[in-house]
PDB file of N, CA and C in Angstrom:
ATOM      1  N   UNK A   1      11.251   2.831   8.406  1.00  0.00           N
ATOM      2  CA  UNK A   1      11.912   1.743   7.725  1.00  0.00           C
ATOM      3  C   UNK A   1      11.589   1.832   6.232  1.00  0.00           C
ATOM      4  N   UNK A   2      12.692   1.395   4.982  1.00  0.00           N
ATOM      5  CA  UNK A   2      12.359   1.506   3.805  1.00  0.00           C
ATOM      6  C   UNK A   2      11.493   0.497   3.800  1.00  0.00           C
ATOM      7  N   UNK A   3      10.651   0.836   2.115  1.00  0.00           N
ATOM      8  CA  UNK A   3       9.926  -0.232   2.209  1.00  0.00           C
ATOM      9  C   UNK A   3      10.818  -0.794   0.974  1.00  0.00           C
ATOM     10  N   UNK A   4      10.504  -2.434   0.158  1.00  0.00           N
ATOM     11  CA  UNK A   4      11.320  -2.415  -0.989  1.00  0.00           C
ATOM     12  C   UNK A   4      10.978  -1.594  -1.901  1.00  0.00           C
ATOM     13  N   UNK A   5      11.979  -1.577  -3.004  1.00  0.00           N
ATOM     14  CA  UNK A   5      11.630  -0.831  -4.455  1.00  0.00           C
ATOM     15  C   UNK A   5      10.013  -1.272  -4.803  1.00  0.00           C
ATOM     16  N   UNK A   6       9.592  -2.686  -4.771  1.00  0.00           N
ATOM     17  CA  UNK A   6       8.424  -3.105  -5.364  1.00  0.00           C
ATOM     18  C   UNK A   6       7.243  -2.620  -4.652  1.00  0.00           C
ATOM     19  N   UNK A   7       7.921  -2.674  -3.336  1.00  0.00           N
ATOM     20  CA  UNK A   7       6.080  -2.279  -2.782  1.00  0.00           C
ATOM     21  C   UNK A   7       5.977  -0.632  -3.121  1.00  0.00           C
ATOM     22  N   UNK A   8       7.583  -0.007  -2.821  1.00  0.00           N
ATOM     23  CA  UNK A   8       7.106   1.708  -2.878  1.00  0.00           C
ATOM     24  C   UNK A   8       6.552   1.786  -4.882  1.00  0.00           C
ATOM     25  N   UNK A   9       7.097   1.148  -5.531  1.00  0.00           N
ATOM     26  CA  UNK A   9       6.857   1.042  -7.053  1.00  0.00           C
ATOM     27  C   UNK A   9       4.667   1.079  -7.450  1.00  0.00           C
ATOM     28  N   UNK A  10       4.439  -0.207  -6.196  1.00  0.00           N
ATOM     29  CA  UNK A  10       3.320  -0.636  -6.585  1.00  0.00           C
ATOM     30  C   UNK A  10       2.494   0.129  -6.036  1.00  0.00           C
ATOM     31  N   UNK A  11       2.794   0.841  -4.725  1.00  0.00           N
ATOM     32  CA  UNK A  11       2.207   2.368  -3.756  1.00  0.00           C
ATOM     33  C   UNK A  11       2.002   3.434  -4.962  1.00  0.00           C
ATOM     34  N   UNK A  12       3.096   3.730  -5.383  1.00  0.00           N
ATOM     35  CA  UNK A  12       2.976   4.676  -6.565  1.00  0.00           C
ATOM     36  C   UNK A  12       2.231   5.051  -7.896  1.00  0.00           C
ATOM     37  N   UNK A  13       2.267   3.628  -8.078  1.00  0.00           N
ATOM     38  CA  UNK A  13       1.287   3.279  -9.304  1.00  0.00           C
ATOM     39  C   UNK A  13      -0.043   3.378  -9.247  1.00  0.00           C
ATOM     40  N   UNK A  14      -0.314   2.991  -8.270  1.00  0.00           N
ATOM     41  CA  UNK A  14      -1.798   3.319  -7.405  1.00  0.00           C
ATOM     42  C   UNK A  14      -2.020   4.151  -7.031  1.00  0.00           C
ATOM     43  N   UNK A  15      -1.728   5.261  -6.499  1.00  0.00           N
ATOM     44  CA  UNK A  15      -1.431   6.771  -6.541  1.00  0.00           C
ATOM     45  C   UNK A  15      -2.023   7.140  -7.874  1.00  0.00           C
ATOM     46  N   UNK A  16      -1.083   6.864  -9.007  1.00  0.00           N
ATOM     47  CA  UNK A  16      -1.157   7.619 -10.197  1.00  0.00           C
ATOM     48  C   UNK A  16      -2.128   7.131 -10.768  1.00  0.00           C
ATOM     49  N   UNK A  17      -2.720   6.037 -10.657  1.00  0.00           N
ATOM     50  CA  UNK A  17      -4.115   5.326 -11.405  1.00  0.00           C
ATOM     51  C   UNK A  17      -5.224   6.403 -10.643  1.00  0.00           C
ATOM     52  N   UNK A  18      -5.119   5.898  -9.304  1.00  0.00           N
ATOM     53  CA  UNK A  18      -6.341   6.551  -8.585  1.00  0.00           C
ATOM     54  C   UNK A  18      -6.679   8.095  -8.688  1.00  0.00           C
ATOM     55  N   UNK A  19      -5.734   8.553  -8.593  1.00  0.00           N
ATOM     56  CA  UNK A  19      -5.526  10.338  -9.113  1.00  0.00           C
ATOM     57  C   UNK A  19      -5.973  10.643 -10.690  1.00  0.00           C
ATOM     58  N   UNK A  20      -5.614   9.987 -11.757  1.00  0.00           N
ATOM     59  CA  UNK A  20      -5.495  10.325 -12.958  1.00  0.00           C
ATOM     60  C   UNK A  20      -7.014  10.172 -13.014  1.00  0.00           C
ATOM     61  N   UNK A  21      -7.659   9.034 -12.738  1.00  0.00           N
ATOM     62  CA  UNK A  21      -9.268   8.539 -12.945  1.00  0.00           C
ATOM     63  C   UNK A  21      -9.769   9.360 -11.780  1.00  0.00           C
ATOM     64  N   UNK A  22      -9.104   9.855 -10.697  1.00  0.00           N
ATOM     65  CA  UNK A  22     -10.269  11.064  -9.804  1.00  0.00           C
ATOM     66  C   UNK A  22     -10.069  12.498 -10.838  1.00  0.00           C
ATOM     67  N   UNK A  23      -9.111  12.926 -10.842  1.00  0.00           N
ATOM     68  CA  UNK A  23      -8.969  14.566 -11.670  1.00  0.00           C
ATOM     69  C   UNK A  23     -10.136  14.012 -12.879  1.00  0.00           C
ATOM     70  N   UNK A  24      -9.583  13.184 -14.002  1.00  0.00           N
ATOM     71  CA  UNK A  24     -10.729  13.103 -15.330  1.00  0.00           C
ATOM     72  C   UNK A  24     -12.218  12.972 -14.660  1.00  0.00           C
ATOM     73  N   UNK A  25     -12.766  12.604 -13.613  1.00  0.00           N
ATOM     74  CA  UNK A  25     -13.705  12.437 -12.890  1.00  0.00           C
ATOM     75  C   UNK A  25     -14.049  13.583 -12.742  1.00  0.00           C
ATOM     76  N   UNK A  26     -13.806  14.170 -11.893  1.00  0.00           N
ATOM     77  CA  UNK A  26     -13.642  15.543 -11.119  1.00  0.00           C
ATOM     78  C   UNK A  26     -14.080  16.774 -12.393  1.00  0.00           C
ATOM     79  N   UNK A  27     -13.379  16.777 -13.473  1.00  0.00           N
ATOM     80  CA  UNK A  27     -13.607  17.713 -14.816  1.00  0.00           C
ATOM     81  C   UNK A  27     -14.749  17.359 -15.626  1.00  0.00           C
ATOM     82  N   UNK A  28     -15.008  15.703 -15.383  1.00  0.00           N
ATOM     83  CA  UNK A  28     -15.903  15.120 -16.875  1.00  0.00           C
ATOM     84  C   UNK A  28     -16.833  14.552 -16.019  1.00  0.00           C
ATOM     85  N   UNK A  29     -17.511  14.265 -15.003  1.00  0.00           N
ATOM     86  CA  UNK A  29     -18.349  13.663 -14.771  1.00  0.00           C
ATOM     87  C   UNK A  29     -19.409  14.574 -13.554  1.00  0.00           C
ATOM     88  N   UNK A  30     -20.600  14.590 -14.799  1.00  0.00           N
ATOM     89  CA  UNK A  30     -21.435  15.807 -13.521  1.00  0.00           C
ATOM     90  C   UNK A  30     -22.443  15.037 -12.462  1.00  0.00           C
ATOM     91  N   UNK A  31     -21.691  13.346 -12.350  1.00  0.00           N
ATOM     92  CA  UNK A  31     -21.825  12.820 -10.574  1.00  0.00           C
ATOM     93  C   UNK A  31     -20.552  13.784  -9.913  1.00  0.00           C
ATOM     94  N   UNK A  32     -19.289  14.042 -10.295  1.00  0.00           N
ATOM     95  CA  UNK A  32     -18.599  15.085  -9.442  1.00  0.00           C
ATOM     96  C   UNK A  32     -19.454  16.941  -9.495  1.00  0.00           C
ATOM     97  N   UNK A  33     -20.074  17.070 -10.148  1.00  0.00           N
ATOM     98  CA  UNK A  33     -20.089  18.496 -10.017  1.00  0.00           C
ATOM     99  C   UNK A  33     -21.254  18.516  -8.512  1.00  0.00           C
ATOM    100  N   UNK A  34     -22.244  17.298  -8.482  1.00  0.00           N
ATOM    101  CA  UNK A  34     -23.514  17.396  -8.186  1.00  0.00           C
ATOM    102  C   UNK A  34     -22.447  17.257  -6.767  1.00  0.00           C
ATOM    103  N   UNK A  35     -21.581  16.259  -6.881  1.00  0.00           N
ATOM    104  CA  UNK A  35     -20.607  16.337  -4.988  1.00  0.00           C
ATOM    105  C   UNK A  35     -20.427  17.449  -4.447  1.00  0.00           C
ATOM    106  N   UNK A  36     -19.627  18.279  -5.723  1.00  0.00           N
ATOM    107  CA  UNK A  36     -18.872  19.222  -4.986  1.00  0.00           C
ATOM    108  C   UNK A  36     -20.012  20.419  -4.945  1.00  0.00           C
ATOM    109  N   UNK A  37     -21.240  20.174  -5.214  1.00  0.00           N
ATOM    110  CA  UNK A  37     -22.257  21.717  -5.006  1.00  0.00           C
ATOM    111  C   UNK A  37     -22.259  20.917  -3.668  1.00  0.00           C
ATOM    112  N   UNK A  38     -22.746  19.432  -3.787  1.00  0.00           N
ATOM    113  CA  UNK A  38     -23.296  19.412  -1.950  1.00  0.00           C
ATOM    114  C   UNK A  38     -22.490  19.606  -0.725  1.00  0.00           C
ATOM    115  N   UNK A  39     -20.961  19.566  -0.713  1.00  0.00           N
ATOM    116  CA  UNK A  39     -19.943  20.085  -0.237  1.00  0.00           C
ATOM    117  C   UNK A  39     -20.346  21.693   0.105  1.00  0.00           C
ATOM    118  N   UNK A  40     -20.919  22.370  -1.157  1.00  0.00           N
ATOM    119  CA  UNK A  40     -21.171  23.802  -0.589  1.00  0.00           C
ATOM    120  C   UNK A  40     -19.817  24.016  -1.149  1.00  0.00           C
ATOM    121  N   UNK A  41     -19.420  23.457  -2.304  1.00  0.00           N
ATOM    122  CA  UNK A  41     -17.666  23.683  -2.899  1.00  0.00           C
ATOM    123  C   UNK A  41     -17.687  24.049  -4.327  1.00  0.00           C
ATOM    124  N   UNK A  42     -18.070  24.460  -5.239  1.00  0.00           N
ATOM    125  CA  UNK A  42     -18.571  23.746  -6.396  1.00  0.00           C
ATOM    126  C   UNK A  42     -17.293  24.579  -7.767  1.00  0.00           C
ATOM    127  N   UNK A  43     -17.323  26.120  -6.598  1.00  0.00           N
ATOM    128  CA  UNK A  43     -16.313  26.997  -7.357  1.00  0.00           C
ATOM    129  C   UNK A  43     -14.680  25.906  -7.258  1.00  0.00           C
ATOM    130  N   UNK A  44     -14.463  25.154  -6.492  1.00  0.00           N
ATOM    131  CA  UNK A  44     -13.212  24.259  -6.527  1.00  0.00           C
ATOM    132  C   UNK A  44     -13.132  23.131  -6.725  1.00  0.00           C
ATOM    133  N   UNK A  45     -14.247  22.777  -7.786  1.00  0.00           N
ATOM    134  CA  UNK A  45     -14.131  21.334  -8.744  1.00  0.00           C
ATOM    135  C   UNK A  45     -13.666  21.593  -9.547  1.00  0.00           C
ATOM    136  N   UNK A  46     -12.970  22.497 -10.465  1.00  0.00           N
ATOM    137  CA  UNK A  46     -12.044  22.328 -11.530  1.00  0.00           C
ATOM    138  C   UNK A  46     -10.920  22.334 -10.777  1.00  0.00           C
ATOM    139  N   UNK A  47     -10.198  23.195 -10.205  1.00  0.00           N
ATOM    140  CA  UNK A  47      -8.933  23.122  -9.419  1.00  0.00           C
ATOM    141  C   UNK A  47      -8.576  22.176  -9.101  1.00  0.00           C
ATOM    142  N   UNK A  48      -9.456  21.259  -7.922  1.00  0.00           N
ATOM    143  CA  UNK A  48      -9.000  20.068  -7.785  1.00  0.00           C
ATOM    144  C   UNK A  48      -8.902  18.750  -8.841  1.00  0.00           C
ATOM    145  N   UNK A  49      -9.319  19.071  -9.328  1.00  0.00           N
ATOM    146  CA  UNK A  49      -9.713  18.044 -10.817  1.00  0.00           C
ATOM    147  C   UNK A  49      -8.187  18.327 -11.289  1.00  0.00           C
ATOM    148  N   UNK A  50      -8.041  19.501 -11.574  1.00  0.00           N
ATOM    149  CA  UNK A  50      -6.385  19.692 -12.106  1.00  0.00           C
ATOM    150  C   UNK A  50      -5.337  19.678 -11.311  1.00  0.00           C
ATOM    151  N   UNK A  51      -5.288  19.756 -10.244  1.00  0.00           N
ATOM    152  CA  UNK A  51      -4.374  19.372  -9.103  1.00  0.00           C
ATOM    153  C   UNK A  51      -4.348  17.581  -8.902  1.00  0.00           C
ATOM    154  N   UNK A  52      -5.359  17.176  -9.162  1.00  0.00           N
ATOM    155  CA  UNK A  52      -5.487  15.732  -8.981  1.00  0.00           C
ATOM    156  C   UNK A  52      -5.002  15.140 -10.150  1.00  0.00           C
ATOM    157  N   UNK A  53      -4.989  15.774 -11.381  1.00  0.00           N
ATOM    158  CA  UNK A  53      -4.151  15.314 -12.269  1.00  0.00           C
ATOM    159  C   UNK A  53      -2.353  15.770 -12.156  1.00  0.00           C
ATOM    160  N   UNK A  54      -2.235  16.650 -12.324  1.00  0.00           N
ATOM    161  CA  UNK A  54      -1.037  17.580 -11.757  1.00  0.00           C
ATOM    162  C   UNK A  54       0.146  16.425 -10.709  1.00  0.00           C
ATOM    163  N   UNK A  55      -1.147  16.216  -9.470  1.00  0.00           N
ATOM    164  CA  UNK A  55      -0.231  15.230  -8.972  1.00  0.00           C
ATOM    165  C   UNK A  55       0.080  13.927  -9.449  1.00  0.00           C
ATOM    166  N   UNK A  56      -0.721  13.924 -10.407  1.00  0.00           N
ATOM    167  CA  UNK A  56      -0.876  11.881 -10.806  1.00  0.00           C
ATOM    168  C   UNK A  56       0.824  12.436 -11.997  1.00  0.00           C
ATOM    169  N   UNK A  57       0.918  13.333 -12.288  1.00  0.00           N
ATOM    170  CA  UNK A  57       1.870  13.398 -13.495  1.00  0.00           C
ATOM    171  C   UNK A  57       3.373  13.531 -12.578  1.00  0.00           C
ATOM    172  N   UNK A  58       2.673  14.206 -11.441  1.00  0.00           N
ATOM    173  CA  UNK A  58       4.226  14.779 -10.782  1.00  0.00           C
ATOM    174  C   UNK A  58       4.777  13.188 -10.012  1.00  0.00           C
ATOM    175  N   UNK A  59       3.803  12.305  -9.596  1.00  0.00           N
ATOM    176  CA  UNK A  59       4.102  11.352  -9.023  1.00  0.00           C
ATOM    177  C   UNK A  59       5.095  10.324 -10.075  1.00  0.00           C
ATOM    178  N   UNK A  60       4.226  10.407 -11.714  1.00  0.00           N
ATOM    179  CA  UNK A  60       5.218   9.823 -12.925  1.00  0.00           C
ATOM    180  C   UNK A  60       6.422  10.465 -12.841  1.00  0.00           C
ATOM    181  N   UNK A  61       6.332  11.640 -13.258  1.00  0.00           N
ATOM    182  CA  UNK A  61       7.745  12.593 -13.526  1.00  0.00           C
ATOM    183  C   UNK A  61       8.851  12.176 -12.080  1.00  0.00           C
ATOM    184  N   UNK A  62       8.460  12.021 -11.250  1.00  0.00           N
ATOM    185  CA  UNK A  62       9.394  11.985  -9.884  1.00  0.00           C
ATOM    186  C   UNK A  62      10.509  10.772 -10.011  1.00  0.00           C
ATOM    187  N   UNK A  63      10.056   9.905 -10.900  1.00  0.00           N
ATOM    188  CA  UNK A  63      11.081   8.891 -11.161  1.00  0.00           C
ATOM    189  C   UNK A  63      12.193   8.964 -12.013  1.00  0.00           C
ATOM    190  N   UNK A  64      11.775  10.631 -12.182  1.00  0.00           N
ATOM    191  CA  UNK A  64      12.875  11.395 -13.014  1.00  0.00           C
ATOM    192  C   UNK A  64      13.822  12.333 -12.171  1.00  0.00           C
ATOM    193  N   UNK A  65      12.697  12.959 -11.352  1.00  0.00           N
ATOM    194  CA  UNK A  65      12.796  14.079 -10.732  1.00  0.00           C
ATOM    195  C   UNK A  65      12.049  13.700  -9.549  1.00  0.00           C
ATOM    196  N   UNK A  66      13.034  13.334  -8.912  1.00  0.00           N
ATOM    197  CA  UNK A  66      12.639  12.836  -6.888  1.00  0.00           C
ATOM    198  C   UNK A  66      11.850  14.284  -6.636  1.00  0.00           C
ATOM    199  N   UNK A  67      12.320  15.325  -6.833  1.00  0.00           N
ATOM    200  CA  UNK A  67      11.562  16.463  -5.799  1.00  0.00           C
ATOM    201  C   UNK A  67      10.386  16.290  -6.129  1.00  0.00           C
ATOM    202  N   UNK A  68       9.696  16.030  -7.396  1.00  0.00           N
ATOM    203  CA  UNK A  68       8.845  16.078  -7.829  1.00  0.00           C
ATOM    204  C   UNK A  68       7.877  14.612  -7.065  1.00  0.00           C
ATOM    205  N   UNK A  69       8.314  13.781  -6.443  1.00  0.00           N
ATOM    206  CA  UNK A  69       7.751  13.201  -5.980  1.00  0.00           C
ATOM    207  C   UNK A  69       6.862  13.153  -4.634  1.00  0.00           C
ATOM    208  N   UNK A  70       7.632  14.111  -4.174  1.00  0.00           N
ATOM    209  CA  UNK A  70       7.928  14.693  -2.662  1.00  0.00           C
ATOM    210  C   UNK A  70       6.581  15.858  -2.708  1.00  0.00           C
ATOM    211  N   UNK A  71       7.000  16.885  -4.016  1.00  0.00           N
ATOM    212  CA  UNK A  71       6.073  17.592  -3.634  1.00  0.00           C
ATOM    213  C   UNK A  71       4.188  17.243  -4.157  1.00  0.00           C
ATOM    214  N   UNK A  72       4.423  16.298  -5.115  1.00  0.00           N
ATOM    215  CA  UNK A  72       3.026  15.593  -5.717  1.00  0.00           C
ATOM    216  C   UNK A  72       2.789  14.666  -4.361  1.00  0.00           C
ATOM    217  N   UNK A  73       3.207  14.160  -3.540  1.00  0.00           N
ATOM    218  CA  UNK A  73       2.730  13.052  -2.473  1.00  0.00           C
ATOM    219  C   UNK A  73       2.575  13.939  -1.782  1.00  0.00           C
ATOM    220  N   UNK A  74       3.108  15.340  -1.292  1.00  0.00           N
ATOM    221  CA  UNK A  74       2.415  15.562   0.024  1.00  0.00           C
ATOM    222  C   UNK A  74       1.611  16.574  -0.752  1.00  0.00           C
ATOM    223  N   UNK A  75       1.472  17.076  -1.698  1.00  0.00           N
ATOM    224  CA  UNK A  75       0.202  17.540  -2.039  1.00  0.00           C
ATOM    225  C   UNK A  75      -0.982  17.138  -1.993  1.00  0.00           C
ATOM    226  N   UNK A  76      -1.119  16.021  -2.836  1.00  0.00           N
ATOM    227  CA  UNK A  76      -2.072  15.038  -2.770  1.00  0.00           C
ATOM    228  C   UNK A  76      -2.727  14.520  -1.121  1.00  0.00           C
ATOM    229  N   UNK A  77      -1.827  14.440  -0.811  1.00  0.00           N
ATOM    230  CA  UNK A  77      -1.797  13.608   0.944  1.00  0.00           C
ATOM    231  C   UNK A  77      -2.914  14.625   1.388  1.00  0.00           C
ATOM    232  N   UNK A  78      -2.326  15.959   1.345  1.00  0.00           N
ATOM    233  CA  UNK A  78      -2.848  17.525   1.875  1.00  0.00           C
ATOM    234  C   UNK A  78      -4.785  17.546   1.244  1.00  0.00           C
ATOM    235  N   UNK A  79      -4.787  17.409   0.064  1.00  0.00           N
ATOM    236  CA  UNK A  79      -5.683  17.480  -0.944  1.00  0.00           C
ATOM    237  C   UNK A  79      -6.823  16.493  -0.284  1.00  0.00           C
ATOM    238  N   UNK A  80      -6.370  15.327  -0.092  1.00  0.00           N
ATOM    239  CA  UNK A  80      -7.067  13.802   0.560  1.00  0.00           C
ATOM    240  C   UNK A  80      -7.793  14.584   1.814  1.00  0.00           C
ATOM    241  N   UNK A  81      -6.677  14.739   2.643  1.00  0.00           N
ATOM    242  CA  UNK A  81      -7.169  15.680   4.414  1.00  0.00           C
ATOM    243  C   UNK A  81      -8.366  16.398   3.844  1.00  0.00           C
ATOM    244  N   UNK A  82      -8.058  17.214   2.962  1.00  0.00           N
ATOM    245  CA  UNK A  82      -8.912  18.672   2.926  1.00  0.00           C
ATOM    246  C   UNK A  82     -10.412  17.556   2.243  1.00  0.00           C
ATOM    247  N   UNK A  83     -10.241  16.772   1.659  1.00  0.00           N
ATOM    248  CA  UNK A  83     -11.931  15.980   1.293  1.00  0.00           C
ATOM    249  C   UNK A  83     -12.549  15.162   2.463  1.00  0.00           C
ATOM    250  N   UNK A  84     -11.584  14.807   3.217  1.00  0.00           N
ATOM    251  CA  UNK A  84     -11.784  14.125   4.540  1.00  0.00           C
ATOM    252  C   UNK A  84     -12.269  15.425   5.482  1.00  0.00           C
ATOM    253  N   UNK A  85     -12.361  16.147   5.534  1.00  0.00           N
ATOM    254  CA  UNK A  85     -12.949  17.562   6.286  1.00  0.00           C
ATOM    255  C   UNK A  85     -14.187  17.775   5.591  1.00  0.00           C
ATOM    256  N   UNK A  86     -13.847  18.136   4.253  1.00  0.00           N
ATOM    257  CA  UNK A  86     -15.498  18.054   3.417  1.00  0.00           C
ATOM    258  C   UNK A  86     -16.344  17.183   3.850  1.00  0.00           C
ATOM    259  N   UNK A  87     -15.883  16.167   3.658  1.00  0.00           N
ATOM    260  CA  UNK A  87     -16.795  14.899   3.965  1.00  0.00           C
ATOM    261  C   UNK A  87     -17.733  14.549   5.550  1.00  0.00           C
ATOM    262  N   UNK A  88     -16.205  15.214   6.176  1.00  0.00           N
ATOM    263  CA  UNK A  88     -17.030  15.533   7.720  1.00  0.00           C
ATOM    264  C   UNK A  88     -18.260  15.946   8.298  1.00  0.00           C
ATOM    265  N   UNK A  89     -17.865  17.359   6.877  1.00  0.00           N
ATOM    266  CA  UNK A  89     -18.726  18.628   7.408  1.00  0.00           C
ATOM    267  C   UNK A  89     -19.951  18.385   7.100  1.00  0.00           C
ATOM    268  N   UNK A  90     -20.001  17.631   5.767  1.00  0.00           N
ATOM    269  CA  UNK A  90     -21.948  17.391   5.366  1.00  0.00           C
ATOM    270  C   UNK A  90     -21.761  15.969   5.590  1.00  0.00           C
ATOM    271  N   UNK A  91     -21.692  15.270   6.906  1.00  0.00           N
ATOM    272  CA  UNK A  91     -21.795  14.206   7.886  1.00  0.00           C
ATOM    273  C   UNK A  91     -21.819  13.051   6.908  1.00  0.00           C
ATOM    274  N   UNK A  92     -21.380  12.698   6.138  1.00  0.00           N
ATOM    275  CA  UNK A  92     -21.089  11.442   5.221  1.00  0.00           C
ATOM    276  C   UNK A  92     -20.690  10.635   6.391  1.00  0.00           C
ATOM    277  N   UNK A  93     -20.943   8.990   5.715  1.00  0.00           N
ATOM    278  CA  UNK A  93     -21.228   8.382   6.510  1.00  0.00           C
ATOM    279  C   UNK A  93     -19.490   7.702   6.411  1.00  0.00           C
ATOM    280  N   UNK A  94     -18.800   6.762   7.407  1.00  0.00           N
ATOM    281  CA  UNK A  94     -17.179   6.465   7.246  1.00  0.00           C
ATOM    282  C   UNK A  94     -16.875   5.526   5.811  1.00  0.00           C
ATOM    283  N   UNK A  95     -18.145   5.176   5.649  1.00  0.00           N
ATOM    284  CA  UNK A  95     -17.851   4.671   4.028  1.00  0.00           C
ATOM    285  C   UNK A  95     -17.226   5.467   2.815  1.00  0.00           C
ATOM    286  N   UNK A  96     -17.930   6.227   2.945  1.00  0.00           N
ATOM    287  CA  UNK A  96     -17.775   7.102   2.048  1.00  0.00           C
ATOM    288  C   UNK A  96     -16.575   8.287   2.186  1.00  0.00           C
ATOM    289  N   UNK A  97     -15.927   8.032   4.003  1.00  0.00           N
ATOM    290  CA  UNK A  97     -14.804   9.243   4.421  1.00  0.00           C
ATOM    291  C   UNK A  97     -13.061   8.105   3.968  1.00  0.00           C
ATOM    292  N   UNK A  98     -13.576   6.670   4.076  1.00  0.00           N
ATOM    293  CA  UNK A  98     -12.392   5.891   4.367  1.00  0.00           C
ATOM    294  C   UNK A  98     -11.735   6.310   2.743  1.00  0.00           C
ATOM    295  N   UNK A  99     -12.158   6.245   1.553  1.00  0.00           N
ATOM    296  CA  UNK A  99     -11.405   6.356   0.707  1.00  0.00           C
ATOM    297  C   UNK A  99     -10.431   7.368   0.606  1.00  0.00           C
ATOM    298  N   UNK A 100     -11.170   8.383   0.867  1.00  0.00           N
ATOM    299  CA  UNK A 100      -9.673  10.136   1.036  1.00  0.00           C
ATOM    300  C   UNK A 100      -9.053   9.406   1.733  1.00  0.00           C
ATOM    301  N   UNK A 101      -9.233   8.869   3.169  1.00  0.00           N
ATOM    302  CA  UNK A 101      -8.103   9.035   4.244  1.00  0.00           C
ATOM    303  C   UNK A 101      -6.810   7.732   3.958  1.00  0.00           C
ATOM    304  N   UNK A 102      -7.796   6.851   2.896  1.00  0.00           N
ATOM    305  CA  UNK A 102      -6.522   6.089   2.651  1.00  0.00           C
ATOM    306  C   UNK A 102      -5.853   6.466   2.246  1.00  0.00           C
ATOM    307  N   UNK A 103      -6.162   7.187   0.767  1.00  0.00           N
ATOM    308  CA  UNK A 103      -5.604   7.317  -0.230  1.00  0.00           C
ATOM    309  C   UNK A 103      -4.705   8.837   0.335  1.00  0.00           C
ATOM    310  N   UNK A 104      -4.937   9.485   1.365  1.00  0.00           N
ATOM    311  CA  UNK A 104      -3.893  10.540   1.676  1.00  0.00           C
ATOM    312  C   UNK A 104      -2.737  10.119   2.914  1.00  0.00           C
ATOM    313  N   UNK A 105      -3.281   8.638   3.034  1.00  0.00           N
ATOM    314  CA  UNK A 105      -2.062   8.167   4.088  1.00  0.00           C
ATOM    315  C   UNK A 105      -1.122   7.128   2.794  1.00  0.00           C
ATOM    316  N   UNK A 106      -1.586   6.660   1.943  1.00  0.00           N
ATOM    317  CA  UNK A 106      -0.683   6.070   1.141  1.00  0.00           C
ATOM    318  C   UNK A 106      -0.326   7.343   0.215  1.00  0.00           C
ATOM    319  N   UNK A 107      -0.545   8.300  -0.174  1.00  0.00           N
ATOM    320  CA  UNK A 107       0.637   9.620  -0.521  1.00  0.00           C
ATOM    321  C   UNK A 107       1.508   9.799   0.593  1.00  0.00           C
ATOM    322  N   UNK A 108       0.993   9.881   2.003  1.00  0.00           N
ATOM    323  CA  UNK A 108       2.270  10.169   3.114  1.00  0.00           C
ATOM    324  C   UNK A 108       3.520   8.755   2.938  1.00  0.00           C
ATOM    325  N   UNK A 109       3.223   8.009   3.086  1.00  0.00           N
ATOM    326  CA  UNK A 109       3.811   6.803   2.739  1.00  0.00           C
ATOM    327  C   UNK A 109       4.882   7.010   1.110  1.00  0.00           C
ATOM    328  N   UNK A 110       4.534   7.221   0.380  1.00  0.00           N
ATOM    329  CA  UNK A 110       4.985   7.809  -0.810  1.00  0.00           C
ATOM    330  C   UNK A 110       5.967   8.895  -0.424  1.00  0.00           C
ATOM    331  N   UNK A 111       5.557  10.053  -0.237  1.00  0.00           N
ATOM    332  CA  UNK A 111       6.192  11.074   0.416  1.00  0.00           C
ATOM    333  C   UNK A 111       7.754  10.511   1.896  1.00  0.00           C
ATOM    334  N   UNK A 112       6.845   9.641   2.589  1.00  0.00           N
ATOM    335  CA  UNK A 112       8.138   9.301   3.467  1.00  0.00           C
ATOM    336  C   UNK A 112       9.119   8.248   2.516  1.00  0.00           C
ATOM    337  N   UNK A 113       8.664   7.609   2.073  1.00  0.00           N
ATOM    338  CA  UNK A 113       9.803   6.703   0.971  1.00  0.00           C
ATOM    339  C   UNK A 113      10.483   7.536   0.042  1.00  0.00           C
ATOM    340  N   UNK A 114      10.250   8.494  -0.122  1.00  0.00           N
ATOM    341  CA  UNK A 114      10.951   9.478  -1.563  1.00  0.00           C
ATOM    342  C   UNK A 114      11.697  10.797  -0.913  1.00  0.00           C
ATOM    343  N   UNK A 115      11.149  11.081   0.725  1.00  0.00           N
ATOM    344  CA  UNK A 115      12.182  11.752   2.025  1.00  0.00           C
ATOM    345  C   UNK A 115      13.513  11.223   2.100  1.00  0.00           C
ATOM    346  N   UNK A 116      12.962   9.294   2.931  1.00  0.00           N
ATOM    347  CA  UNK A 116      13.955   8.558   2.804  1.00  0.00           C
ATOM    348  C   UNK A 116      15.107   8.077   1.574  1.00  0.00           C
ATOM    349  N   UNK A 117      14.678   8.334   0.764  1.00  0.00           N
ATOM    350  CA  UNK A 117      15.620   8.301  -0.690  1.00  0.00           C
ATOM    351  C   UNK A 117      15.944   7.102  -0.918  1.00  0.00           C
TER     352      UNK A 117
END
C-alpha cells in the first residue's frame, strides 16, 4: 500500500539526516575507527563512510532522479544488513543491533515507495 507523500517525504529525510551524520562519523570520528578495528573491519571504514554519504546524496538527488532513489535505498538497506551481521558476529548486545536493522528496514520502505512510484 502507498504510503502518503508526507510520511514517504518524512521516511526520507530521516534517511538522509541519519546517513549524512553516520558517513561524516564513519570518516571523522576515531569512536568509528576504534568500531570498525573491533568488527575485525577497519580496512572498510572509509568505504562505508563514503557509501553512507553517497547514499544520503542519492536519496536527495532521487527527487530528481527516481532511479536514484531506488538504487541509494536499497543500497543503504543492503549496507544496514551487512552492520547487522557485524554486529552479530562480535555478539553486541540487541541495543546496540536495533539501530542498523531499523534504519535498513526504513531504506526498504523507501525503496518499496519509490518501486511503487
Amino acid at each position: 500500500m502507498p504510503l502518503s507523500t508526507n510520511v514517504n517525504d518524512v521516511l526520507r529525510a530521516l534517511s538522509i539526516l541519519a546517513f549524512f551524520v553516520a558517513g561524516l562519523s564513519c570518516l571523522l570520528a576515531p569512536r568509528m575507527a576504534r568500531e570498525f578495528a573491533r568488527y575485525e573491519l577497519p580496512r572498510f571504514r572509509i568505504l562505508t563512510g563514503c557509501l553512507q554519504l553517497f547514499g544520503a546524496a542519492g536519496l536527495a538527488f532521487g527527487l530528481i532522479f527516481p532511479m536514484l532513489t531506488m538504487l541509494s535505498a536499497g543500497g543503504l538497506s543492503t549496507l544496514m544488513l551487512l552492520g547487522v551481521t557485524a554486529r552479530l558476529r562480535v555478539k553486541d548486545s540487541l541495543l546496540q543491533i536495533v539501530p542498523a536493522g531499523l534504519l535498513s528496514m526504513l531504506n526498504l520502505i523507501v525503496l518499496d515507495q519509490a518501486v511503487r512510484g
